[in-house]
N, C-alpha and C. Protein backbone atom coordinates (compact mmCIF):
# COMPACT_ATOMS: atom_id res chain seq x y z
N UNK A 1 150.94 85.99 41.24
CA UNK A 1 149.98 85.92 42.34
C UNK A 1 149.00 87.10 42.29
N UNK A 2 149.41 88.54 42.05
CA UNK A 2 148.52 89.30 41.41
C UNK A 2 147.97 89.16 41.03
N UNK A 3 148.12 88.47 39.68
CA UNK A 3 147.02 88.33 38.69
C UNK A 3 146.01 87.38 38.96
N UNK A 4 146.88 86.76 39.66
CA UNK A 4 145.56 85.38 39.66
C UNK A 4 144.76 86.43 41.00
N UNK A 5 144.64 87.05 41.98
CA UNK A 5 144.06 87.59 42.69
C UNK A 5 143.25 88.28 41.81
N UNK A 6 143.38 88.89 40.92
CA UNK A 6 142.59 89.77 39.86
C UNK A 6 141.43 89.08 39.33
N UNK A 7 142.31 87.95 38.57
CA UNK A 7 141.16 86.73 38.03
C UNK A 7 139.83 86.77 39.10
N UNK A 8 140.37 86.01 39.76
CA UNK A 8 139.41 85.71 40.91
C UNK A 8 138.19 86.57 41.48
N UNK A 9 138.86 88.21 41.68
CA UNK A 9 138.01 88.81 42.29
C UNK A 9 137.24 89.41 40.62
N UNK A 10 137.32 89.02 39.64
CA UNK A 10 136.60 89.40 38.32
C UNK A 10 135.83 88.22 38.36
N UNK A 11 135.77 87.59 38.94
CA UNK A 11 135.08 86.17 38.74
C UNK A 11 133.82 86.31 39.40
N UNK A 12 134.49 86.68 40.94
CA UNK A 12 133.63 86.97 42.06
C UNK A 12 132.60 88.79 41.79
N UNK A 13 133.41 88.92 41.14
CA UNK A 13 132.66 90.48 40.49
C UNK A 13 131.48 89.84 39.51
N UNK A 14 131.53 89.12 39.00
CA UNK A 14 130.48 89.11 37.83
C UNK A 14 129.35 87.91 38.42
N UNK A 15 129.85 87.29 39.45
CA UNK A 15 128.20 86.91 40.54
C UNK A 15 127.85 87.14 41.40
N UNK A 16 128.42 88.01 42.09
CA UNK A 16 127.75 88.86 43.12
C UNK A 16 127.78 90.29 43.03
N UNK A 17 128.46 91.31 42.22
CA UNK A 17 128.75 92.83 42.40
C UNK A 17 129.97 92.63 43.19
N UNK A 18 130.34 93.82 42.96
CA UNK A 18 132.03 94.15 43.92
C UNK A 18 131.98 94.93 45.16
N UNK A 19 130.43 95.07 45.43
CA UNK A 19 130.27 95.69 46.66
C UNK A 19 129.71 94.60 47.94
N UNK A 20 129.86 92.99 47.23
CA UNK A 20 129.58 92.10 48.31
C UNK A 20 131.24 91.10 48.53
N UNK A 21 131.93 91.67 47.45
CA UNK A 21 133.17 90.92 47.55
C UNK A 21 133.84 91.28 48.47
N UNK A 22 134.33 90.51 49.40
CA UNK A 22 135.31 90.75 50.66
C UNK A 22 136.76 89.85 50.13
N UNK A 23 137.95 90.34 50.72
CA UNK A 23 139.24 89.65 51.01
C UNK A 23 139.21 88.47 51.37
N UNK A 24 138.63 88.04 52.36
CA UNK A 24 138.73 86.56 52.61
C UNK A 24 138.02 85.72 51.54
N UNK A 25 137.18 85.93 50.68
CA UNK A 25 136.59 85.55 49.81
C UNK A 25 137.15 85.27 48.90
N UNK A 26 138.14 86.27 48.38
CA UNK A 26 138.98 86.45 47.18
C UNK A 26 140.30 85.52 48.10
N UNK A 27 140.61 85.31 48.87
CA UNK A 27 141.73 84.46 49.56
C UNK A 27 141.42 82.63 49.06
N UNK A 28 140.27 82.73 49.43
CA UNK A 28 139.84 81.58 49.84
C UNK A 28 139.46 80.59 48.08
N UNK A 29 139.01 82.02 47.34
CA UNK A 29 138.82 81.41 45.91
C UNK A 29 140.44 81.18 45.22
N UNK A 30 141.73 81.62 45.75
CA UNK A 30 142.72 81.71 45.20
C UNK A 30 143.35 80.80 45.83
N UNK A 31 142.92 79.77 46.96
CA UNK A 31 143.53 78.85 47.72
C UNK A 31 144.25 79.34 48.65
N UNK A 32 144.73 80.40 48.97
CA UNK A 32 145.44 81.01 50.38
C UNK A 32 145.03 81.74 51.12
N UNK A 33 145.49 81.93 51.93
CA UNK A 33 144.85 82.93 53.57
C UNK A 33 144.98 84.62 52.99
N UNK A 34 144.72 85.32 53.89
CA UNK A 34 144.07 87.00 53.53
C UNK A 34 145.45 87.69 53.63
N UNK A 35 146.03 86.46 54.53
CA UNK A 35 147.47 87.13 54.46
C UNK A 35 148.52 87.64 53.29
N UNK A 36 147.71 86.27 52.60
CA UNK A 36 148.98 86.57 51.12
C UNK A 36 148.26 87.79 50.33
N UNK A 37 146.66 88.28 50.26
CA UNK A 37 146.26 88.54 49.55
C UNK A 37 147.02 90.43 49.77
N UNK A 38 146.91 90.67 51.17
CA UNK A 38 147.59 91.87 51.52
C UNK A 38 149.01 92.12 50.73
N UNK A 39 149.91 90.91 50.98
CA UNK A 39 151.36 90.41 50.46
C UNK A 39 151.38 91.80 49.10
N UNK A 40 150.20 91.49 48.23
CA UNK A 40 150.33 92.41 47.23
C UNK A 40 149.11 93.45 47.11
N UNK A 41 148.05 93.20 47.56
CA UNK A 41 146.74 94.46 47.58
C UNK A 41 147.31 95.18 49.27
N UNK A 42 147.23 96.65 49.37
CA UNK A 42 146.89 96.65 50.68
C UNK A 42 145.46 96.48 51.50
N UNK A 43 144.01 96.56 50.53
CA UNK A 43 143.31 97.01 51.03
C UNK A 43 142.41 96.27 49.66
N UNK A 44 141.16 95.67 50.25
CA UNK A 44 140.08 95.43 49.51
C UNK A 44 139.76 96.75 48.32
N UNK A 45 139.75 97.92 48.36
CA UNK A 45 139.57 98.76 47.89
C UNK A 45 140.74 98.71 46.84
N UNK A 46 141.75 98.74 46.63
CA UNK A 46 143.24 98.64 46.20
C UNK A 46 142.70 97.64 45.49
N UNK A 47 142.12 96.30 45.62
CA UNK A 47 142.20 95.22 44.69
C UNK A 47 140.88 95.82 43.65
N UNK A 48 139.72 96.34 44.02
CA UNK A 48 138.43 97.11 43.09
C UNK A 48 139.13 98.06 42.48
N UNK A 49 140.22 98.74 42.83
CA UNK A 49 140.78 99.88 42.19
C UNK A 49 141.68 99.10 40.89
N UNK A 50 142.20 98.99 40.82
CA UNK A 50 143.09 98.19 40.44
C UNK A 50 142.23 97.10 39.07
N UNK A 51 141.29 96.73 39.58
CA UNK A 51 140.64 95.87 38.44
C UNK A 51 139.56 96.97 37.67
N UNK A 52 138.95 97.80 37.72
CA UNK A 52 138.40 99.16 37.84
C UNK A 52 139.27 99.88 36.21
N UNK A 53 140.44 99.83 36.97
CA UNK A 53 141.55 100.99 36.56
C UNK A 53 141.74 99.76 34.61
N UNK A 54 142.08 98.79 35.06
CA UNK A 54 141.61 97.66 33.87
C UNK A 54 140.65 98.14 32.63
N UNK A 55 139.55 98.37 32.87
CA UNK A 55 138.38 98.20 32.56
C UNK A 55 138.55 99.93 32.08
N UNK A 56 138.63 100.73 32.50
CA UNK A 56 138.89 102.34 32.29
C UNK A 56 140.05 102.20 31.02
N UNK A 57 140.80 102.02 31.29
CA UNK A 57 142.26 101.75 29.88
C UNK A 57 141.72 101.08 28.62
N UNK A 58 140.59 99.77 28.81
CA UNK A 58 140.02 99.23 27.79
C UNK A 58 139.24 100.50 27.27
N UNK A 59 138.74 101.14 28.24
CA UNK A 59 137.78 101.93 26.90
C UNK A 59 138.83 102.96 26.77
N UNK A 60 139.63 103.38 27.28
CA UNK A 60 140.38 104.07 26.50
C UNK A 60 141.17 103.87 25.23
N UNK A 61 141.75 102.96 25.45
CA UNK A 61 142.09 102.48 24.11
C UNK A 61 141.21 102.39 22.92
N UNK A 62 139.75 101.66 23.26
CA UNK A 62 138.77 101.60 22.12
C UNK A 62 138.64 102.75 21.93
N UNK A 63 138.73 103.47 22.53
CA UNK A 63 137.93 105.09 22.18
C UNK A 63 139.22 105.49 21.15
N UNK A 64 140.55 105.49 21.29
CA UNK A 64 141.57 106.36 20.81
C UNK A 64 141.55 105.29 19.37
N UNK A 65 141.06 103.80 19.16
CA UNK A 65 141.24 103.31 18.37
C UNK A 65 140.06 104.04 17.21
N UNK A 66 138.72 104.37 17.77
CA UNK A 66 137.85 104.42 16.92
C UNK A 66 137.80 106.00 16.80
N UNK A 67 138.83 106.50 17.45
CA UNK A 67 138.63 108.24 16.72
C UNK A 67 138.46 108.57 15.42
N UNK A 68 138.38 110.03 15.31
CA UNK A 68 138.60 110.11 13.79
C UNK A 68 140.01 110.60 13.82
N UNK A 69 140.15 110.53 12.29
CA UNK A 69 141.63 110.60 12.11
C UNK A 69 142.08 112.83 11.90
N UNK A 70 143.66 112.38 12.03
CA UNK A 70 143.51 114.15 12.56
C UNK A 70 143.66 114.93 11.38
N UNK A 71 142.92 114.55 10.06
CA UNK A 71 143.07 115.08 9.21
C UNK A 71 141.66 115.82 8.98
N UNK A 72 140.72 115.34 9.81
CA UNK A 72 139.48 115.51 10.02
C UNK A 72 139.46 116.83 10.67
N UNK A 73 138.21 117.62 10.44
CA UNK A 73 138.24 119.33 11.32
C UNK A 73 138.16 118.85 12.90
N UNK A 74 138.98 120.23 13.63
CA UNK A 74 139.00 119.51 15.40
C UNK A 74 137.18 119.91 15.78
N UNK A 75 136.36 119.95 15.11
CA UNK A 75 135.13 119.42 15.55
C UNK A 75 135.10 118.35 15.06
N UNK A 76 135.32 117.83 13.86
CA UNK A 76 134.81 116.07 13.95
C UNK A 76 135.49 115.61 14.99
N UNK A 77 136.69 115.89 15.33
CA UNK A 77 137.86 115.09 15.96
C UNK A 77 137.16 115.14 17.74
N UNK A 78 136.91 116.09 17.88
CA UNK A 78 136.32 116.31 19.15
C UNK A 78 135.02 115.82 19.57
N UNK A 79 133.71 115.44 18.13
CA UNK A 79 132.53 114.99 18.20
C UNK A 79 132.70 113.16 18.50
N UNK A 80 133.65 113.13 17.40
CA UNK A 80 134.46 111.41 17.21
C UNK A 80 134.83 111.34 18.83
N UNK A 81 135.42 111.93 19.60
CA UNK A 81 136.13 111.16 20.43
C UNK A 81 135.27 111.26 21.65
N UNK A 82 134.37 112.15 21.75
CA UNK A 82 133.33 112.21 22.50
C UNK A 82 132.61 110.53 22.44
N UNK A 83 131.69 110.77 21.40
CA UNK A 83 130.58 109.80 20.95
C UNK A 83 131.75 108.42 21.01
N UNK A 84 132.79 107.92 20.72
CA UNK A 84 133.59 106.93 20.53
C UNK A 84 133.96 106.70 22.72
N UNK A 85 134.36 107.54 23.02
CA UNK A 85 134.46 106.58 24.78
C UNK A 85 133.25 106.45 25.16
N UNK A 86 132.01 107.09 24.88
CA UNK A 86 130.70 107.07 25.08
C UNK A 86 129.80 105.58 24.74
N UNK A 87 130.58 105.17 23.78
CA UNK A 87 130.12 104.19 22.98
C UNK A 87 130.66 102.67 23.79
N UNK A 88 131.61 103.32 23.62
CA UNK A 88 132.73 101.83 24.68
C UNK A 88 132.02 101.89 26.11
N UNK A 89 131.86 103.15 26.84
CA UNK A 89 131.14 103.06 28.22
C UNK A 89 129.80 102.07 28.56
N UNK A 90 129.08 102.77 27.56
CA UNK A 90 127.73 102.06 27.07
C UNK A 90 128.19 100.39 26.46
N UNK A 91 128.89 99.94 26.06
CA UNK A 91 129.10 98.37 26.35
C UNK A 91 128.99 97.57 27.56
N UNK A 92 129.50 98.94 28.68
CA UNK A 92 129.94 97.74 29.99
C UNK A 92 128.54 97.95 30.64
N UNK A 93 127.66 99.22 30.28
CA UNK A 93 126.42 99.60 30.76
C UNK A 93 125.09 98.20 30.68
N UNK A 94 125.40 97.80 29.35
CA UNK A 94 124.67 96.86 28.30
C UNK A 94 124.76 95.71 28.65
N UNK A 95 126.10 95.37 28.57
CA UNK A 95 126.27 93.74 29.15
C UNK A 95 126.75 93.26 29.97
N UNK A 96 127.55 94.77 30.74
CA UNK A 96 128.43 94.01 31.58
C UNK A 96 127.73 94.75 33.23
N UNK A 97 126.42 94.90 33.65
CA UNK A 97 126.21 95.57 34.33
C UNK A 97 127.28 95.58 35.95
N UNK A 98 127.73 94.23 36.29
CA UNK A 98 128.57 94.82 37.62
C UNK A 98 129.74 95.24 37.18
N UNK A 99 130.14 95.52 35.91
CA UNK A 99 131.59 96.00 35.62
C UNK A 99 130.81 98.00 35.83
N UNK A 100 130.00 97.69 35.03
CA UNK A 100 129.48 99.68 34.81
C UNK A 100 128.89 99.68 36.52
N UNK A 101 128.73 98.63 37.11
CA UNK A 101 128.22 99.66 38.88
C UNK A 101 129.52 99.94 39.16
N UNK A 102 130.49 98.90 39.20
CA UNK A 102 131.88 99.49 39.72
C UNK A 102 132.91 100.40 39.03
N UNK A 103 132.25 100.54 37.88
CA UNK A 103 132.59 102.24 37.36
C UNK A 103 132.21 103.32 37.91
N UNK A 104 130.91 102.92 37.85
CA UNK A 104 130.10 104.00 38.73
C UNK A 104 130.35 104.45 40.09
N UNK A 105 130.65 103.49 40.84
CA UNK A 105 131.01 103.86 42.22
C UNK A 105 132.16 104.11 42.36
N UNK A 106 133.24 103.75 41.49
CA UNK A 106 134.63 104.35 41.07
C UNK A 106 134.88 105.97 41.01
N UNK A 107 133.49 106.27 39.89
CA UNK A 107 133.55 107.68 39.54
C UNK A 107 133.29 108.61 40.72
N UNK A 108 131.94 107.87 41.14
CA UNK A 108 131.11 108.56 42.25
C UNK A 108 132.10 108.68 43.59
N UNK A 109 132.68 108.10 43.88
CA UNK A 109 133.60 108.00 45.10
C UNK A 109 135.20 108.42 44.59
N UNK A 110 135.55 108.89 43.88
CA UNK A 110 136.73 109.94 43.48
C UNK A 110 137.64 108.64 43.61
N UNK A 111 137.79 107.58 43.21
CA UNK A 111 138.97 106.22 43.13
C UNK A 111 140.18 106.87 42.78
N UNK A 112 140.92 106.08 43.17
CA UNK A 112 142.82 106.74 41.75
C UNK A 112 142.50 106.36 40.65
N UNK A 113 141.87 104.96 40.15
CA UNK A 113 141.71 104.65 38.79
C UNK A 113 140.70 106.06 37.78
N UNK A 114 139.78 106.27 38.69
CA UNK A 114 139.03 107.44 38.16
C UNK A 114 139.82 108.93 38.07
N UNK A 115 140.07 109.05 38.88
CA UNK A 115 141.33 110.06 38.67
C UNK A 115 142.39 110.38 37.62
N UNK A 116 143.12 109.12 36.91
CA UNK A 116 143.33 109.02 36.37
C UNK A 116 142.88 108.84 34.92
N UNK A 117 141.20 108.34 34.69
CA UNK A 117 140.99 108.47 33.72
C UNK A 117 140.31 109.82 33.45
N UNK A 118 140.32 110.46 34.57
CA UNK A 118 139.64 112.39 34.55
C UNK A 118 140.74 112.87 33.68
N UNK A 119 141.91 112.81 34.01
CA UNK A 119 142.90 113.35 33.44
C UNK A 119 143.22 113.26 32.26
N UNK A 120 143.00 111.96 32.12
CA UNK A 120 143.42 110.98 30.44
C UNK A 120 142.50 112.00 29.63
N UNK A 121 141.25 112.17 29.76
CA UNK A 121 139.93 112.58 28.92
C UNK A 121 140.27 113.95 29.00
N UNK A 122 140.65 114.80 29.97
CA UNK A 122 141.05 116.07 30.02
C UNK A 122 141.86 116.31 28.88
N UNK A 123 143.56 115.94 29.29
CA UNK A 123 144.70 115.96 28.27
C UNK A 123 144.55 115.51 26.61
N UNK A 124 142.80 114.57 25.91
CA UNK A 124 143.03 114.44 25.21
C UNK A 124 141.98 115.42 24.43
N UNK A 125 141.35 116.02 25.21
CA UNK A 125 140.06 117.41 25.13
C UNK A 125 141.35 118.27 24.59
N UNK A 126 142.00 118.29 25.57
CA UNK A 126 143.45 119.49 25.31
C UNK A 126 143.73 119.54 23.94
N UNK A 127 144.42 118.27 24.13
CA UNK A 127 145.06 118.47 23.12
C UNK A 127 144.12 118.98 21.68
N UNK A 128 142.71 118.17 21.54
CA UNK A 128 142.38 118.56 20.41
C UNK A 128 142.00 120.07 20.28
N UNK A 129 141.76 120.42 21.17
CA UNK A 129 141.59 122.09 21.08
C UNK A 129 142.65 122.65 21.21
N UNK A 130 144.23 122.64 21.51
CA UNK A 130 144.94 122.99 21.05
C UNK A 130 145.41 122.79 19.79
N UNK A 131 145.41 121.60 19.26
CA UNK A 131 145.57 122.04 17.80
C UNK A 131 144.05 122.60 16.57
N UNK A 132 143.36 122.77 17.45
CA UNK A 132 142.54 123.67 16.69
C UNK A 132 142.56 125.12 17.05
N UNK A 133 143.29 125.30 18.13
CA UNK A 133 143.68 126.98 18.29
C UNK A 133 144.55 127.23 17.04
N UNK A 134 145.46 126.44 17.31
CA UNK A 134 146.79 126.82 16.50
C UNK A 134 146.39 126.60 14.88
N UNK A 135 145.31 126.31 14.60
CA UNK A 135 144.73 126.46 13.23
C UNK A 135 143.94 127.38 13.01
N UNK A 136 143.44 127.83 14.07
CA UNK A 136 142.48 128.74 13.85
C UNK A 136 140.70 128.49 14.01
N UNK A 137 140.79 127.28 13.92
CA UNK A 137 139.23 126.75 14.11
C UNK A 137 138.56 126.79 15.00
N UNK A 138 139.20 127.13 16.56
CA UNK A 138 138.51 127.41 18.04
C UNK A 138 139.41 128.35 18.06
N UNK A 139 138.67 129.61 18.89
CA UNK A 139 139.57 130.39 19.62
C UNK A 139 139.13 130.63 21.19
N UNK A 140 139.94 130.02 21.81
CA UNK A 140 140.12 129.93 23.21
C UNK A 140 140.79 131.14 24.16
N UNK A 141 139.83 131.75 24.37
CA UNK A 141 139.99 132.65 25.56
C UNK A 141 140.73 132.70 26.84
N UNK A 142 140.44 131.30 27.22
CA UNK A 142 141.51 130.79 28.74
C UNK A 142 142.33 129.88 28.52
N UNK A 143 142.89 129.24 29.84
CA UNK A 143 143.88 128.32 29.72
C UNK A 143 143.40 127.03 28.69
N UNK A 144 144.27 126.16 28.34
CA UNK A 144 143.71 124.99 27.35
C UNK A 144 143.31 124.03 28.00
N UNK A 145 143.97 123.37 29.51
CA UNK A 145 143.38 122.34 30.37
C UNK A 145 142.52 123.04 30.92
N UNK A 146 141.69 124.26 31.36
CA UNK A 146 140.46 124.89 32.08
C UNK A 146 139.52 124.74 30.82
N UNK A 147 139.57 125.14 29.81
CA UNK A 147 138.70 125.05 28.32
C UNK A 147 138.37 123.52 28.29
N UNK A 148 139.45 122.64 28.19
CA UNK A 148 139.39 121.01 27.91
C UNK A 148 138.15 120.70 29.53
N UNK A 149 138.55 120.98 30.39
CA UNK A 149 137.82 120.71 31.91
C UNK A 149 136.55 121.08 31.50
N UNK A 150 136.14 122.47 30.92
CA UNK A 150 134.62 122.82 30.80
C UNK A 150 133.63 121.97 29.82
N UNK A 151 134.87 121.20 28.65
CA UNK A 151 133.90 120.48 27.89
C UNK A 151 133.94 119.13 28.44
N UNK A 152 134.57 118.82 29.07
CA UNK A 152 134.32 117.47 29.83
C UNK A 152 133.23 117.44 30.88
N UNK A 153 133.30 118.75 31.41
CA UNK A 153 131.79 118.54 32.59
C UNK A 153 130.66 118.63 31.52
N UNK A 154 130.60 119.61 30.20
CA UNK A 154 129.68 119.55 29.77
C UNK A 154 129.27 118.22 28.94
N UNK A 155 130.44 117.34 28.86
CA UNK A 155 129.69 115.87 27.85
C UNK A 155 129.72 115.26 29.10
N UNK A 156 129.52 115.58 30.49
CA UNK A 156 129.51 114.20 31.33
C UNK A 156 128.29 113.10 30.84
N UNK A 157 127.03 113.59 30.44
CA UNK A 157 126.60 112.57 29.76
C UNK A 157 127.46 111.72 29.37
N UNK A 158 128.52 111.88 28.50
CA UNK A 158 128.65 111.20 27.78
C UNK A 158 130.11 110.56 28.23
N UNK A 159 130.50 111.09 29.55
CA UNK A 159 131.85 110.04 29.62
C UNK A 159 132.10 109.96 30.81
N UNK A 160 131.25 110.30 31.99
CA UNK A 160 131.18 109.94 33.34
C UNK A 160 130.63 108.63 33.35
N UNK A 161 131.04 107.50 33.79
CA UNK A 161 130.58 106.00 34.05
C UNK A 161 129.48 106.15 34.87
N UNK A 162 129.07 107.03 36.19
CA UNK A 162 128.20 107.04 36.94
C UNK A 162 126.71 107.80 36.53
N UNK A 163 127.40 109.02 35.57
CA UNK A 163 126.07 109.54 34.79
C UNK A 163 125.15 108.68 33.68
N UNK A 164 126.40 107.93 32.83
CA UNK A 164 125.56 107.06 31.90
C UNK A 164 125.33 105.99 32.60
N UNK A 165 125.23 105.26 33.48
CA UNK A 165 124.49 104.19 34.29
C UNK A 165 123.46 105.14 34.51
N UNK A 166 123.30 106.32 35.02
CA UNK A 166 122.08 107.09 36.26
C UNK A 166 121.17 107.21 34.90
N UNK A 167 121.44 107.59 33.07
CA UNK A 167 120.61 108.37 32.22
C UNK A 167 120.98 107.08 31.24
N UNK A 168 121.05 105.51 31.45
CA UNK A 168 121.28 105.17 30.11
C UNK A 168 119.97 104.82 29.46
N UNK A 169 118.76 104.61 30.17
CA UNK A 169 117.62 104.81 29.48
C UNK A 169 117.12 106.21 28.73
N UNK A 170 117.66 107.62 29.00
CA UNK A 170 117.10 108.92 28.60
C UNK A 170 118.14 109.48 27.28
N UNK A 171 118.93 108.59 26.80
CA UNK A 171 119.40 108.92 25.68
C UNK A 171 119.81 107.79 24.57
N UNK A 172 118.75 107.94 23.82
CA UNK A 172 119.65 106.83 22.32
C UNK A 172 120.54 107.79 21.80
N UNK A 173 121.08 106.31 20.55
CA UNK A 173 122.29 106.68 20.15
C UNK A 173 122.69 108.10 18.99
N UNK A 174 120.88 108.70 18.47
CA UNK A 174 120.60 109.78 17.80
C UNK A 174 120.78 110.98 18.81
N UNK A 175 120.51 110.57 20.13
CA UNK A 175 120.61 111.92 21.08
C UNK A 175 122.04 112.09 21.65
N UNK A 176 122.70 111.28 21.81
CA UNK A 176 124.17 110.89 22.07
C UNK A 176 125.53 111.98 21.18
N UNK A 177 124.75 111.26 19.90
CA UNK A 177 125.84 111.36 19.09
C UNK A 177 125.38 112.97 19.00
N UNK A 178 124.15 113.65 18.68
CA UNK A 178 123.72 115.00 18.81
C UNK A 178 124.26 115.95 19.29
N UNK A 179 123.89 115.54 20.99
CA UNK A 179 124.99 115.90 22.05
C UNK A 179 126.56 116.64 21.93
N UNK A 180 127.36 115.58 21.25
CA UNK A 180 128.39 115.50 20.89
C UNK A 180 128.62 116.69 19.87
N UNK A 181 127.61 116.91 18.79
CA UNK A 181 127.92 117.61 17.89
C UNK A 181 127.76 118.99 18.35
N UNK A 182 126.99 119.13 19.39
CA UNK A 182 126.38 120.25 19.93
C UNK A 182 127.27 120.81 20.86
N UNK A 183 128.05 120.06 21.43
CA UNK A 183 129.33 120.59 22.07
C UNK A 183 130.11 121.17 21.33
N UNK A 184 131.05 120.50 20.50
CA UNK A 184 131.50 121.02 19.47
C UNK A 184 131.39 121.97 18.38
N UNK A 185 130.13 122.04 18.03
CA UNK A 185 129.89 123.33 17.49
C UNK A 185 129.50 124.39 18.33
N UNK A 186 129.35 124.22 20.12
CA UNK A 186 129.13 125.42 20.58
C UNK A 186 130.74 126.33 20.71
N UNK A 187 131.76 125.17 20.99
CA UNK A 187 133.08 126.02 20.70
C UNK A 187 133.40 126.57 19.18
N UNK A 188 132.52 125.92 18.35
CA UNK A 188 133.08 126.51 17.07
C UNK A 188 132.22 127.84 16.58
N UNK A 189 131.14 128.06 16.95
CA UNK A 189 130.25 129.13 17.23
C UNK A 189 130.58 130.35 17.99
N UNK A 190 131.06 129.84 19.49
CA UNK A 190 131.86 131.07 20.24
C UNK A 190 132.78 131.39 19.63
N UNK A 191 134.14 130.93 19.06
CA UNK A 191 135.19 131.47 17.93
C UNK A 191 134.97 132.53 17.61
N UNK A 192 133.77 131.62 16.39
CA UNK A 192 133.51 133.33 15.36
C UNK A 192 132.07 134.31 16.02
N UNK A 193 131.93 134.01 17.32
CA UNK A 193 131.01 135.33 17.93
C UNK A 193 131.61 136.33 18.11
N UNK A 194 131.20 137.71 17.58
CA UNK A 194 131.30 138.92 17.78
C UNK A 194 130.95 139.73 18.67
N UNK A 195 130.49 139.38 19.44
CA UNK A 195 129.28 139.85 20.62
C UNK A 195 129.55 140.22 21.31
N UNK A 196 131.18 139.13 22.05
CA UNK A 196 132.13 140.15 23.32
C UNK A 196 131.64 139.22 24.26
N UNK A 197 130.69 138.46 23.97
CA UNK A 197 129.78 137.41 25.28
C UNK A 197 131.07 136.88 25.85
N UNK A 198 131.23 136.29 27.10
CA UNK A 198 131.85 134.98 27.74
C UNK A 198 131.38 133.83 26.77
N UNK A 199 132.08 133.08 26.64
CA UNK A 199 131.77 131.89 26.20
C UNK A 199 131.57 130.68 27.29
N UNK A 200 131.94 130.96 28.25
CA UNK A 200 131.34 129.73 29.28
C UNK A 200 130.21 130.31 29.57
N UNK A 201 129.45 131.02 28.92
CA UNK A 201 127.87 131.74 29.26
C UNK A 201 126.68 130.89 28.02
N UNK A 202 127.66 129.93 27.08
CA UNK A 202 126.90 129.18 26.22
C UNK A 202 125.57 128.65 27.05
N UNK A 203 124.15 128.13 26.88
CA UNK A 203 123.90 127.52 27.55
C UNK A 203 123.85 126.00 26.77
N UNK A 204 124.18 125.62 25.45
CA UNK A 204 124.77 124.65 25.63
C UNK A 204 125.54 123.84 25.66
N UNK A 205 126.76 124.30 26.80
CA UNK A 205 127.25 123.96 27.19
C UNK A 205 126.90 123.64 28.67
N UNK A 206 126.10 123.83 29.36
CA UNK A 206 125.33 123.61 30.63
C UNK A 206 124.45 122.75 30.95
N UNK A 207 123.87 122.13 29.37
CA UNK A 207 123.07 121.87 29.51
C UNK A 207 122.63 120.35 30.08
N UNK A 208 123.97 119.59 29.89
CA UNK A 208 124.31 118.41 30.50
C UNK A 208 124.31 118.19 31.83
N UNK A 209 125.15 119.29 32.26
CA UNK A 209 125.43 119.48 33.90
C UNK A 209 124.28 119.38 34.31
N UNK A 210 123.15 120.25 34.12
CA UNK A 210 121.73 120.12 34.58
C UNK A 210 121.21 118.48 34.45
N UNK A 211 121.45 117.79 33.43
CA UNK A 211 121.14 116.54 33.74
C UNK A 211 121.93 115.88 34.40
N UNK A 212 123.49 115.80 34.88
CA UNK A 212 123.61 115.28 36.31
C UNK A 212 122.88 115.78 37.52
N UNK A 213 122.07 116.77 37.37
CA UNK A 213 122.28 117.20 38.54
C UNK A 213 120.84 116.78 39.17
């Protein structure tokens, strides 16, 4: 009964937006009253979350499918996995426009499904810069999830659902993938700086943030 509630309100998502879909709507397309639909959603929001949270795992997966492999330096590995969920985002941007608004308003409105994929993208930032500490190829000054957090605000271009809807006209796929490299080599640059600078004093690493903003 879930699922078929899911069906339905994906149905009703892709001809009207998910910001005109109501419960009784989704009741009424599933043949039963609003009552049953509660039975398992609590809350209209709960059923967008929930189909949302769907759609977030797909590009996760594509993204972890089309990485590079970890034999690769943790800058390719980190440029790859950037430009690769970036790429999958930009699908739902392209063709699937009420799937990328209800990303967007997912992101923009702090959802659990979004929450959860903050974290996912965090832990896998982590990880690749931890095993490039432990090689030697980044050297990281602070904690590894605060380091992983700073390069995620700085590619929000590139993996916030609500930023690439707001900028998907102001970047092709030459400025994208750029981007990406430019992150990555700004941690591989701070490493071997001698200077004594902060490294969250890069400016590009900032330079994204300024375009959400």
């Amino acid at each position: 009964m879930a699922a078929r509630i899911l069906v339905e309100t994906e149905r009703l998502l892709r001809i009207c937006g998910h910001r005109k879909i109501r419960v009784a709507e989704v009741a009424d397309a599933c043949g039963f009253s609003a009552a049953n639909v509660y039975r398992y959603f609590s809350s209209r929001r709960a059923i967008l979350d929930t189909l949302a949270s769907h759609y977030l795992r797909e590009a996760e997966r594509t993204a972890l499918a089309g990485a590079c492999s970890s034999s690769d330096s943790a800058r390719d590995r980190l440029s790859g996995f950037l430009t690769g969920l970036n790429a999958t985002l930009l699908i739902f941007s392209d063709s699937e426009s009420q799937v990328s608004e209800l990303l967007a308003d997912a992101t923009a409105e702090q959802w659990p499904c979004y929450s959860h994929y903050n974290a996912w993208v965090v832990r896998r930032i982590a990880k690749i810069l931890t095993e490039a500490s432990a090689s030697g190829e980044f050297k990281l000054e602070g904690d590894t999830e605060q380091e992983a957090r700073r390069v995620k605000a700085a590619a929000c271009a590139l993996v916030e659902p609500d930023v690439i809807r707001l900028c998907r006209d102001r970047y092709d796929v030459c400025t994208r993938e750029a981007l990406s490299r430019l992150i990555a080599s700004a941690l591989l640059n701070q490493s071997m700086s001698s200077s004594g600078a902060s490294p969250h004093a890069d400016s590009c690493l900032t330079l994204p943030i300024a375009e959400k903003q």
